[in-house]
C-alpha atoms as a PDB file:
ATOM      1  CA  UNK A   1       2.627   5.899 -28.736  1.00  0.00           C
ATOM      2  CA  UNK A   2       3.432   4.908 -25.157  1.00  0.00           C
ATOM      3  CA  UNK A   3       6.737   5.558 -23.862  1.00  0.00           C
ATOM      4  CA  UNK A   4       6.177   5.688 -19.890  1.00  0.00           C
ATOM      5  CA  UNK A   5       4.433   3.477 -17.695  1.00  0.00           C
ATOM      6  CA  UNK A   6       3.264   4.637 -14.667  1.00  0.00           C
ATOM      7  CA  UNK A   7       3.285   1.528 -11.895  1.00  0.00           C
ATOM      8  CA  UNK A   8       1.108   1.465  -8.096  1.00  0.00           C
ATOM      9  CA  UNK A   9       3.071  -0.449  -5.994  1.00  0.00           C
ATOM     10  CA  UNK A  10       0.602  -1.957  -3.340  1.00  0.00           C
ATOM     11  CA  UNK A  11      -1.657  -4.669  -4.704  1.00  0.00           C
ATOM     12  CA  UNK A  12      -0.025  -4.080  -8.481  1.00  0.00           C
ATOM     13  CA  UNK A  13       3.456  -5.262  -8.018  1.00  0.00           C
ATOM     14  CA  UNK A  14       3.404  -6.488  -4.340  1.00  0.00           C
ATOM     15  CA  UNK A  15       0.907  -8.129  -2.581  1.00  0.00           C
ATOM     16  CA  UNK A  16       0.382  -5.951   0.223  1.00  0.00           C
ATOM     17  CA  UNK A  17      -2.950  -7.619   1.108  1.00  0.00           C
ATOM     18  CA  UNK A  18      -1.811 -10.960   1.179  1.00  0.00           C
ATOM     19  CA  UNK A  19       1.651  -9.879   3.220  1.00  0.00           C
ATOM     20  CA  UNK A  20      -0.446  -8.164   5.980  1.00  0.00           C
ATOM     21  CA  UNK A  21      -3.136 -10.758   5.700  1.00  0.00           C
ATOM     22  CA  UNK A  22      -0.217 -13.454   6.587  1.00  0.00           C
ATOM     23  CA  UNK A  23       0.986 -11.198   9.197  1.00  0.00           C
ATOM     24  CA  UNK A  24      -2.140 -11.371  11.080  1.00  0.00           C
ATOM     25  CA  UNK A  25      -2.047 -15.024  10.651  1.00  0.00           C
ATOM     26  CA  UNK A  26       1.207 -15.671  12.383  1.00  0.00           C
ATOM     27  CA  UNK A  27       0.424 -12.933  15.349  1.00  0.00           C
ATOM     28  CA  UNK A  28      -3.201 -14.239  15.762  1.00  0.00           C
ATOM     29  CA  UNK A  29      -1.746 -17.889  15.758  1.00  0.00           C
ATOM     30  CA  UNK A  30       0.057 -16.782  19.254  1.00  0.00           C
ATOM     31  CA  UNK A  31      -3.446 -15.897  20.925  1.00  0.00           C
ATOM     32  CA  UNK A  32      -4.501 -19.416  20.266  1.00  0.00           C
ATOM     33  CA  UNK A  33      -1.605 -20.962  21.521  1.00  0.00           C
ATOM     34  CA  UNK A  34      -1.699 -19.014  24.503  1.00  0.00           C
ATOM     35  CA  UNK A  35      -5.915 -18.806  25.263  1.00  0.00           C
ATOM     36  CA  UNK A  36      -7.381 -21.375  22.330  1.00  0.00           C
ATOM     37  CA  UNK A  37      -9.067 -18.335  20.817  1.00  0.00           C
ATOM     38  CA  UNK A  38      -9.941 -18.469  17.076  1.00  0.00           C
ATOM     39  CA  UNK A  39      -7.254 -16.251  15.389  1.00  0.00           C
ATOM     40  CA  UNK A  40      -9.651 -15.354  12.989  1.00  0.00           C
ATOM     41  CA  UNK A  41     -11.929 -13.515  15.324  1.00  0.00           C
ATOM     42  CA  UNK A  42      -8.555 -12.393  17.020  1.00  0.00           C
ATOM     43  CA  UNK A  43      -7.610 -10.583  13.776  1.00  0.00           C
ATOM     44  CA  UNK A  44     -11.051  -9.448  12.794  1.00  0.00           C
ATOM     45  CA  UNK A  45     -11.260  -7.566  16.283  1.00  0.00           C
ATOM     46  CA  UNK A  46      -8.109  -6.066  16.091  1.00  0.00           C
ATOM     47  CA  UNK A  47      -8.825  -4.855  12.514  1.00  0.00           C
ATOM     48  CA  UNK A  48     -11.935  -3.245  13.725  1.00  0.00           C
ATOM     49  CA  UNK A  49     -10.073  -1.455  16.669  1.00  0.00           C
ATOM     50  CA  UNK A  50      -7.560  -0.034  14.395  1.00  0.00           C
ATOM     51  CA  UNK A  51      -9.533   1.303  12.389  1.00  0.00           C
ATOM     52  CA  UNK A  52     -11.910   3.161  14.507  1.00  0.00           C
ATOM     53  CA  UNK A  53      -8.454   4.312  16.817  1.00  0.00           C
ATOM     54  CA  UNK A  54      -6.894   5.485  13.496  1.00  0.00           C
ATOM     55  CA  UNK A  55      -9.823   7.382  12.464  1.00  0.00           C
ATOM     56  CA  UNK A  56      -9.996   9.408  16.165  1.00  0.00           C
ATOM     57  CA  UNK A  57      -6.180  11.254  15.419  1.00  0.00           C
ATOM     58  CA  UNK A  58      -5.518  14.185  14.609  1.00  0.00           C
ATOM     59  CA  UNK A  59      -3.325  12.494  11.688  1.00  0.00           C
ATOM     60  CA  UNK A  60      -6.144  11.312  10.064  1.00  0.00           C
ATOM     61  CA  UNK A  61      -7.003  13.772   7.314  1.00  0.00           C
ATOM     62  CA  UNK A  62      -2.948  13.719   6.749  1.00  0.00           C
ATOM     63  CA  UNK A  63      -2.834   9.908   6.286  1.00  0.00           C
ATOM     64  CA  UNK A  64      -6.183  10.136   3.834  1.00  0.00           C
ATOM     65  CA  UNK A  65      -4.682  12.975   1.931  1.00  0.00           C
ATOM     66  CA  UNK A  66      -1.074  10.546   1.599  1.00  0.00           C
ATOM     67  CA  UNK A  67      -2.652   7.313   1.162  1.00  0.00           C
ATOM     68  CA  UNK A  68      -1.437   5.286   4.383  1.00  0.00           C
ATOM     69  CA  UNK A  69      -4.130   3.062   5.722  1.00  0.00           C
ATOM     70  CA  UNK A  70      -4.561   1.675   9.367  1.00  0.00           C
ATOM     71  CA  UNK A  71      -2.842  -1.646   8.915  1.00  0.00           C
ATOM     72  CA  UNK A  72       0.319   0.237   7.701  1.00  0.00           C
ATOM     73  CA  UNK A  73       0.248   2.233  10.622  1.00  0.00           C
ATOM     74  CA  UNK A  74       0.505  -0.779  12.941  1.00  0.00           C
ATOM     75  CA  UNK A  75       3.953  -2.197  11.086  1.00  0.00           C
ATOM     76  CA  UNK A  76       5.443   1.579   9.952  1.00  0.00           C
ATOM     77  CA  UNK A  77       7.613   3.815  11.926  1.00  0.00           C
ATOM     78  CA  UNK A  78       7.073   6.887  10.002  1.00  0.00           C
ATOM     79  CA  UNK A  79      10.579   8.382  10.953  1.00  0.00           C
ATOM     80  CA  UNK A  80       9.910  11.337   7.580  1.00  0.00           C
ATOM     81  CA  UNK A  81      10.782  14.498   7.990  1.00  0.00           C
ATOM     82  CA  UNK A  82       7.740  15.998   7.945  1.00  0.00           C
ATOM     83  CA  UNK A  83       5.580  17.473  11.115  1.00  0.00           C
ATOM     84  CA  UNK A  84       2.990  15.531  10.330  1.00  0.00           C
ATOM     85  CA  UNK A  85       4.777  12.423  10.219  1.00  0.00           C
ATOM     86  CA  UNK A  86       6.470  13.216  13.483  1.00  0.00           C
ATOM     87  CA  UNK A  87       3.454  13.344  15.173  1.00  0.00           C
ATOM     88  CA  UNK A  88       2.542  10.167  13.553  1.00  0.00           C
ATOM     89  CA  UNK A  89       5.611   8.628  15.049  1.00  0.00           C
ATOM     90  CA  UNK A  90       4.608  10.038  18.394  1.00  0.00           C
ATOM     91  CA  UNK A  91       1.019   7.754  18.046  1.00  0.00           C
ATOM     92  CA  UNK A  92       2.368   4.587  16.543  1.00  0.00           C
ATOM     93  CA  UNK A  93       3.672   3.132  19.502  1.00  0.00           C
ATOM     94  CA  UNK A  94       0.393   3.960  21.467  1.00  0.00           C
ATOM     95  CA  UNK A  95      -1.619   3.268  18.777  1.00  0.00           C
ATOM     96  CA  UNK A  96      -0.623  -0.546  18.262  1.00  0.00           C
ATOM     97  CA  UNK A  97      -0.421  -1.423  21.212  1.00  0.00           C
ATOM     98  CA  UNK A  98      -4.632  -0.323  21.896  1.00  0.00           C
ATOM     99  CA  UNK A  99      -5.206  -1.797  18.639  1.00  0.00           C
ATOM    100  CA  UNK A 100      -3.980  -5.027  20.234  1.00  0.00           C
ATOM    101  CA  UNK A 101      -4.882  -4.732  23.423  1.00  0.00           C
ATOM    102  CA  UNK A 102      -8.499  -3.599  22.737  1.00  0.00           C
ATOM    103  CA  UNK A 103      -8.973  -6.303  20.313  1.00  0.00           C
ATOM    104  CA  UNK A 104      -8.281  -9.250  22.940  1.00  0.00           C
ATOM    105  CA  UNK A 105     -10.688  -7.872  25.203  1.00  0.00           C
ATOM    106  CA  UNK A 106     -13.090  -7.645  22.039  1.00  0.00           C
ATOM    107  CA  UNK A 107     -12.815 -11.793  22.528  1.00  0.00           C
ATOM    108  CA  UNK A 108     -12.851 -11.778  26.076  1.00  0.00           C
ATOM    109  CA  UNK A 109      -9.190 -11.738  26.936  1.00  0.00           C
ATOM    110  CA  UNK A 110      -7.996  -9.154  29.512  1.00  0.00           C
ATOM    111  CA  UNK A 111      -4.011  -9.235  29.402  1.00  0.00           C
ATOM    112  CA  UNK A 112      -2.474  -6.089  28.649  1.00  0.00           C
ATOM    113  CA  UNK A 113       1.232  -7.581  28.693  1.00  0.00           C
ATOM    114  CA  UNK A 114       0.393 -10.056  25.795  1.00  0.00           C
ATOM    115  CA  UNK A 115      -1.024  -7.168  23.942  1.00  0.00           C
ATOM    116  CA  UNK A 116       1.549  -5.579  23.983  1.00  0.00           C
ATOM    117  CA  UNK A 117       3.704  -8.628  22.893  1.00  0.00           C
ATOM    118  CA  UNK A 118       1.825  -8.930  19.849  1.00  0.00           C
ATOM    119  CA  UNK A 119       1.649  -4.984  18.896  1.00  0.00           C
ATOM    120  CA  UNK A 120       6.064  -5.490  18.712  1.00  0.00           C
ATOM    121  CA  UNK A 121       5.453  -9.304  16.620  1.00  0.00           C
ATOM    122  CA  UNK A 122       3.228  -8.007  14.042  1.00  0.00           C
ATOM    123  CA  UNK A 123       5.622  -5.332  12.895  1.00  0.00           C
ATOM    124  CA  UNK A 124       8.876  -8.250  12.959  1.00  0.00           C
ATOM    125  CA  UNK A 125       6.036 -10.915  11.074  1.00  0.00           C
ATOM    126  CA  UNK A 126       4.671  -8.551   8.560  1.00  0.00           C
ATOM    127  CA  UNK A 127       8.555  -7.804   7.488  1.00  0.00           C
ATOM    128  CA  UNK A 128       8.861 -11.278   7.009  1.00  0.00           C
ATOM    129  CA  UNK A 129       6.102 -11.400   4.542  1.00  0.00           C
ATOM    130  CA  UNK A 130       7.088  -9.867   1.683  1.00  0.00           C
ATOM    131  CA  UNK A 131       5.330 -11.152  -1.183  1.00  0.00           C
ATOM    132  CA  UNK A 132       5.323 -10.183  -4.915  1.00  0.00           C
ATOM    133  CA  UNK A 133       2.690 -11.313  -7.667  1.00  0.00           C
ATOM    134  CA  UNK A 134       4.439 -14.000  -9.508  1.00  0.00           C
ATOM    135  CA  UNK A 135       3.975 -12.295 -12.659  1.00  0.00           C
ATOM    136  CA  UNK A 136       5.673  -8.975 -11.281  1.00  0.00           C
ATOM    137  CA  UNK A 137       9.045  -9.834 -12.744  1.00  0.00           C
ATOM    138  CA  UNK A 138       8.167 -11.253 -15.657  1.00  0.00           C
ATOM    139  CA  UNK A 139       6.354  -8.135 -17.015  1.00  0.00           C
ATOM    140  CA  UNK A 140       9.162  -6.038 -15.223  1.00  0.00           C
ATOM    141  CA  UNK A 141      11.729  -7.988 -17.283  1.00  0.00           C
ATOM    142  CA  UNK A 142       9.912  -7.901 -21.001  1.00  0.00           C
ATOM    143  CA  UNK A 143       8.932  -3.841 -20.328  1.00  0.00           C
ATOM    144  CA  UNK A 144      12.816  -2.806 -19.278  1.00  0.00           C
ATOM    145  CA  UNK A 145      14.993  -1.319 -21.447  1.00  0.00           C
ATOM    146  CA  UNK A 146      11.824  -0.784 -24.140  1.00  0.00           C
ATOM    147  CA  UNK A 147       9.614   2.273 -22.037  1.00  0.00           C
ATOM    148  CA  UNK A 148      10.734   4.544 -19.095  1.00  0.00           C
ATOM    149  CA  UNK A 149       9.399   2.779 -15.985  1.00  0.00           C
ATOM    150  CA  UNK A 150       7.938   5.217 -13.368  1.00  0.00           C
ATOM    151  CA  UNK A 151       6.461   3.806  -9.847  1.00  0.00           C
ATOM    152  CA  UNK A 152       4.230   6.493  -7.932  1.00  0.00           C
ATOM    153  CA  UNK A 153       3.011   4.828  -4.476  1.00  0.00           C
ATOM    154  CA  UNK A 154       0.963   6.807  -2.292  1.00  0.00           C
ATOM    155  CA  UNK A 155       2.957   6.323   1.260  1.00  0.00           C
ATOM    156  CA  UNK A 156       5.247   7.716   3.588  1.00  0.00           C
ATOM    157  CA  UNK A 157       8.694   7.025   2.339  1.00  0.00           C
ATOM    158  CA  UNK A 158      10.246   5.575   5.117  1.00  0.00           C
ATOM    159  CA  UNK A 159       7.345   2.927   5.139  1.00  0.00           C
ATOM    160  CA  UNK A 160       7.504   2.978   1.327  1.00  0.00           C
ATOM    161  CA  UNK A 161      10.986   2.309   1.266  1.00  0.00           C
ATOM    162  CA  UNK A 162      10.847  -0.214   3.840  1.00  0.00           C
ATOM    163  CA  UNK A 163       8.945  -2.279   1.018  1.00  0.00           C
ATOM    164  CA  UNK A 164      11.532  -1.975  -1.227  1.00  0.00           C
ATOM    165  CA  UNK A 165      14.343  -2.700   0.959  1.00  0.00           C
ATOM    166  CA  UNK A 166      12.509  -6.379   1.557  1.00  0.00           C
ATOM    167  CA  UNK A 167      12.161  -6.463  -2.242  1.00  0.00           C
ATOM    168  CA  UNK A 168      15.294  -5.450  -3.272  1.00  0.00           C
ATOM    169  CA  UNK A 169      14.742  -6.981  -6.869  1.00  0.00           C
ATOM    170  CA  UNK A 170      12.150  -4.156  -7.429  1.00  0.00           C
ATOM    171  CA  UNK A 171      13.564  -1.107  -7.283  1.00  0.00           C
ATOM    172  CA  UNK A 172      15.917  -1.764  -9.975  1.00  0.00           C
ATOM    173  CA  UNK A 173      13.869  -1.646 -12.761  1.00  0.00           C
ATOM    174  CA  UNK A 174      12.965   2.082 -12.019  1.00  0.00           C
ATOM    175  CA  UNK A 175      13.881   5.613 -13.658  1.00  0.00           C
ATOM    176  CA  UNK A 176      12.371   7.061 -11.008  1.00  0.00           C
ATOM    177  CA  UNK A 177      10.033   6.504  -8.177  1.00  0.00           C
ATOM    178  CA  UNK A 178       8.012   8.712  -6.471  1.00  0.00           C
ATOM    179  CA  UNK A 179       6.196   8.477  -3.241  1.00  0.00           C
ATOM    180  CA  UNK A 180       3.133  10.686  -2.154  1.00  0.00           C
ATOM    181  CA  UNK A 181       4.275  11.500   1.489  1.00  0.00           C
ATOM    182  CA  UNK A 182       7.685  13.036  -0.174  1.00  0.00           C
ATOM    183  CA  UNK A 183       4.941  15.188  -2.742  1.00  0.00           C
ATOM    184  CA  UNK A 184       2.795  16.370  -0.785  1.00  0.00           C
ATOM    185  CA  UNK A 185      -0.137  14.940  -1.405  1.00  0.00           C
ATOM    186  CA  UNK A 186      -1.153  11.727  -2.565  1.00  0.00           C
ATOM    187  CA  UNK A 187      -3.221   9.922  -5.797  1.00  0.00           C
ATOM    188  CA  UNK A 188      -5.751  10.694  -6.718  1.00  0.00           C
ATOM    189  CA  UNK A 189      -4.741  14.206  -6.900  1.00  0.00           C
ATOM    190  CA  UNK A 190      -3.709  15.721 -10.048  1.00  0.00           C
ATOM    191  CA  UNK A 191      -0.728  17.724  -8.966  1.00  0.00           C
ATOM    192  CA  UNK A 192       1.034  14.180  -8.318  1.00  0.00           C
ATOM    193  CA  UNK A 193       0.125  13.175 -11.682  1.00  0.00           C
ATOM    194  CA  UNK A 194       1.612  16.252 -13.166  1.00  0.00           C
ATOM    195  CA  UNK A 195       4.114  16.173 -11.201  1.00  0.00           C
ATOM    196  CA  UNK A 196       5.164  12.448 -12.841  1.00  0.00           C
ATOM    197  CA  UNK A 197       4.986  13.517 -16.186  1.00  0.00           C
ATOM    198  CA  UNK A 198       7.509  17.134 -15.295  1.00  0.00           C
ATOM    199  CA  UNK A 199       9.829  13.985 -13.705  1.00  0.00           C
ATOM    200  CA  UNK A 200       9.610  11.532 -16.528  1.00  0.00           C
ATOM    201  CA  UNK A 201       9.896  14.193 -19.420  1.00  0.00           C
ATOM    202  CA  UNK A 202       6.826  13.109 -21.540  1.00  0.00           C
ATOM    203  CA  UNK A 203       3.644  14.668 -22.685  1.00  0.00           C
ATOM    204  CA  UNK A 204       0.562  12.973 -20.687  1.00  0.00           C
ATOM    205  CA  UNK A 205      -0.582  11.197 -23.994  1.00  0.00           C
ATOM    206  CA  UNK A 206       2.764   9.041 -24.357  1.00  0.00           C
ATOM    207  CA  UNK A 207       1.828   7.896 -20.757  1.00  0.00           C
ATOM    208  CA  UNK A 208      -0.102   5.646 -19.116  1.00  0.00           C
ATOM    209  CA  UNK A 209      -0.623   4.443 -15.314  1.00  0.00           C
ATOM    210  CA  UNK A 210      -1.469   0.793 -14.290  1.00  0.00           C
ATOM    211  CA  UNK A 211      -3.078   0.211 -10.654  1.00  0.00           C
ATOM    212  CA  UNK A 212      -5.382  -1.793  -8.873  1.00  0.00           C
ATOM    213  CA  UNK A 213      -7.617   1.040  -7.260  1.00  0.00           C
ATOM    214  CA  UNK A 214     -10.151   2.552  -8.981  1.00  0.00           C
ATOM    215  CA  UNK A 215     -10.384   5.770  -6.564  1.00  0.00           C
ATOM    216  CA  UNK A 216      -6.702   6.807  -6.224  1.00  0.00           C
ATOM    217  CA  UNK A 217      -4.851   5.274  -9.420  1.00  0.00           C
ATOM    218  CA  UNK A 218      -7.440   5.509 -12.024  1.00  0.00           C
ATOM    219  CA  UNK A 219      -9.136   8.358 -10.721  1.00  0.00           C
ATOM    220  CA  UNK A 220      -5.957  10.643 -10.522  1.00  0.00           C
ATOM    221  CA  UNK A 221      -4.735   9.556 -14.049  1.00  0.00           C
ATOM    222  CA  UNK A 222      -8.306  10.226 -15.482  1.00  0.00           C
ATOM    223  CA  UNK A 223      -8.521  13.807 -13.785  1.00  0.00           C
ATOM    224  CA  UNK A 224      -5.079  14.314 -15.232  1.00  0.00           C
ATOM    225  CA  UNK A 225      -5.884  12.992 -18.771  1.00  0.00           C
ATOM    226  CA  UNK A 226      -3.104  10.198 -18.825  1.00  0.00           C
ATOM    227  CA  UNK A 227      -5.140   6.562 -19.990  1.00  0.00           C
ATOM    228  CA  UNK A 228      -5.206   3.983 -17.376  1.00  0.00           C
ATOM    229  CA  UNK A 229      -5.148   0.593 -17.035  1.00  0.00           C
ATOM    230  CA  UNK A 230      -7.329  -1.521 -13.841  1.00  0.00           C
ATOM    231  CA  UNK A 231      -5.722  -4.407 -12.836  1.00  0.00           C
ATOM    232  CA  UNK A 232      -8.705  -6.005 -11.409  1.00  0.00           C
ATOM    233  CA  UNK A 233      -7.533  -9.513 -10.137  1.00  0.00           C
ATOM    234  CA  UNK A 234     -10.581  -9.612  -7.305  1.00  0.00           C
ATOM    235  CA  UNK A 235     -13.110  -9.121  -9.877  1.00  0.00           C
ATOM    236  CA  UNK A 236     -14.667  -6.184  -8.402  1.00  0.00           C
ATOM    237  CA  UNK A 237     -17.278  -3.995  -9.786  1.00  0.00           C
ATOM    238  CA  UNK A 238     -17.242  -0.666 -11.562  1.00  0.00           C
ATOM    239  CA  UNK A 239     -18.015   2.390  -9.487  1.00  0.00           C
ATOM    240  CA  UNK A 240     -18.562   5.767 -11.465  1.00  0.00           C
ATOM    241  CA  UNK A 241     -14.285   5.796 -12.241  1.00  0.00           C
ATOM    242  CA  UNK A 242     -13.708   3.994 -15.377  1.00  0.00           C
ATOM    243  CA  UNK A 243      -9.916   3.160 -16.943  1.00  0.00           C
ATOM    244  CA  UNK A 244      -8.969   3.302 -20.318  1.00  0.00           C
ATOM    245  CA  UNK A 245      -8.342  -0.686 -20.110  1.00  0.00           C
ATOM    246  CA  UNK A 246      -9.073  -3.471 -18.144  1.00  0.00           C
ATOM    247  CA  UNK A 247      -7.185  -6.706 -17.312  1.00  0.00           C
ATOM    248  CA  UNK A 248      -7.464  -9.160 -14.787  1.00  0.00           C
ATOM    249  CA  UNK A 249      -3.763 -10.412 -14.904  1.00  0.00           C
ATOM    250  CA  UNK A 250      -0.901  -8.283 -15.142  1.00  0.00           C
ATOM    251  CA  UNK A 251       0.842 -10.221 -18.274  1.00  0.00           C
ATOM    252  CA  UNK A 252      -2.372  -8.606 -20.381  1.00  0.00           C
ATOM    253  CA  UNK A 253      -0.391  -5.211 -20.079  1.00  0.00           C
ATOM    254  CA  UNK A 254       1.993  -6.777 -22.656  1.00  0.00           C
ATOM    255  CA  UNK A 255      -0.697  -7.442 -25.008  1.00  0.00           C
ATOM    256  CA  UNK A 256      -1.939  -4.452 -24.424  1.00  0.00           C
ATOM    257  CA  UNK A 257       0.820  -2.099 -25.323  1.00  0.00           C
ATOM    258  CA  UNK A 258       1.129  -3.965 -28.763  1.00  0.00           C
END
């Protein structure tokens, strides 16, 4: 019998993708205003930059470990107590602003000012962005007060938190919530996992986790023997991981736990 449900946050409550992915949008949109570039090869470049600058830290292996992916690192300030966030706060500031600058010259504009203008707009566009799956608080409402509602989000927690201060709704529906960068270490490994279940009180079979990535939410709950549910909304193929349970929508879960 299930008493605890284990909830991602990114991409299984909010809609990190789409909130970033508008983000671009609106900072892209000011290139073409400014030099009639296409915003979409604007944010393509500037994607690619990021990711190969955020690769070539030293924080890299730290920021795999947590969970916390490029595009977070050009809207998060990181201010943890933790050396290894500190030093991440050291390269945020330089690192946005060559993400932006290098991807304008990637399409043949040459104007370090503006990049920097848009490094400071995508952080102030991406905050206004803060979307939720529709369904979110429907399931929320129908599962609270019934099971012991656990969110574990791989993250640093001022960046973390940051999400749920622009969802304020969210939090509340919580016994506890625990975020990877305030662990230790992030999902998929099994220490977090544990680590849940000494929190919430319960054995690992009167538990279950729902997420939408098969390498860090399934994978950690597998390793730790808790079933899982893929919410799989982008109808993505297996890889070697497989859940417990698969749904496409997350108003299935309700079925489900009947």
């Amino acid at each position: 019998m299930i008493k605890t449900i284990i909830f991602d946050l990114d991409d299984t409550l909010l809609w990190d993708k789409k909130s970033v992915k508008q983000a671009f949008e609106d900072t892209c949109l000011l290139a073409t205003e400014k030099y009639g570039v296409d915003a979409l090869k604007v944010e393509d470049a500037v994607r690619e930059e990021a990711r190969k600058l955020y690769q070539s830290y030293e924080t890299y292996e730290f920021t795999q470990m947590i969970g916390i992916n490029p595009f977070e690192g050009l809207w998060g300030n990181f201010l943890d107590d933790h050396t290894y966030f500190k030093k991440m706060a050291e390269i945020v500031p330089n690192y946005r602003r060559d993400a932006w600058i290098n991807g304008l010259k990637q399409v043949g504009i040459e104007d370090e000012e503006f990049g920097e203008h848009l490094a400071e707009q995508f952080p102030i566009n991406r905050k206004k962005n803060p979307f939720v799956y529709e369904e979110t608080f429907t399931v929320l409402n129908k599962l609270k007060g019934h099971y012991q509602l656990i969110m574990l989000t791989n993250g640093s927690p001022d960046l973390q938190n940051t999400k749920l201060t622009i969802t304020p709704e969210l939090k509340n529906y919580f016994d506890h919530i625990i975020i990877s960068g305030d662990f230790g270490k992030g999902k998929p490994d099994p220490s977090i996992f544990e680590h849940v279940l000494e929190v919430a009180n319960v054995e690992k079979e009167h538990a279950i986790m729902v997420g939408d990535n098969l390498m860090t939410d399934i994978l950690g709950a597998n390793r730790t023997g808790i079933k899982s549910v893929w919410i799989n909304r982008e109808n993505k193929q297996y890889n070697e991981v497989k859940p417990t349970y698969e749904i496409k929508h997350l108003e299935e879960l309700l079925e489900l736990l009947q």
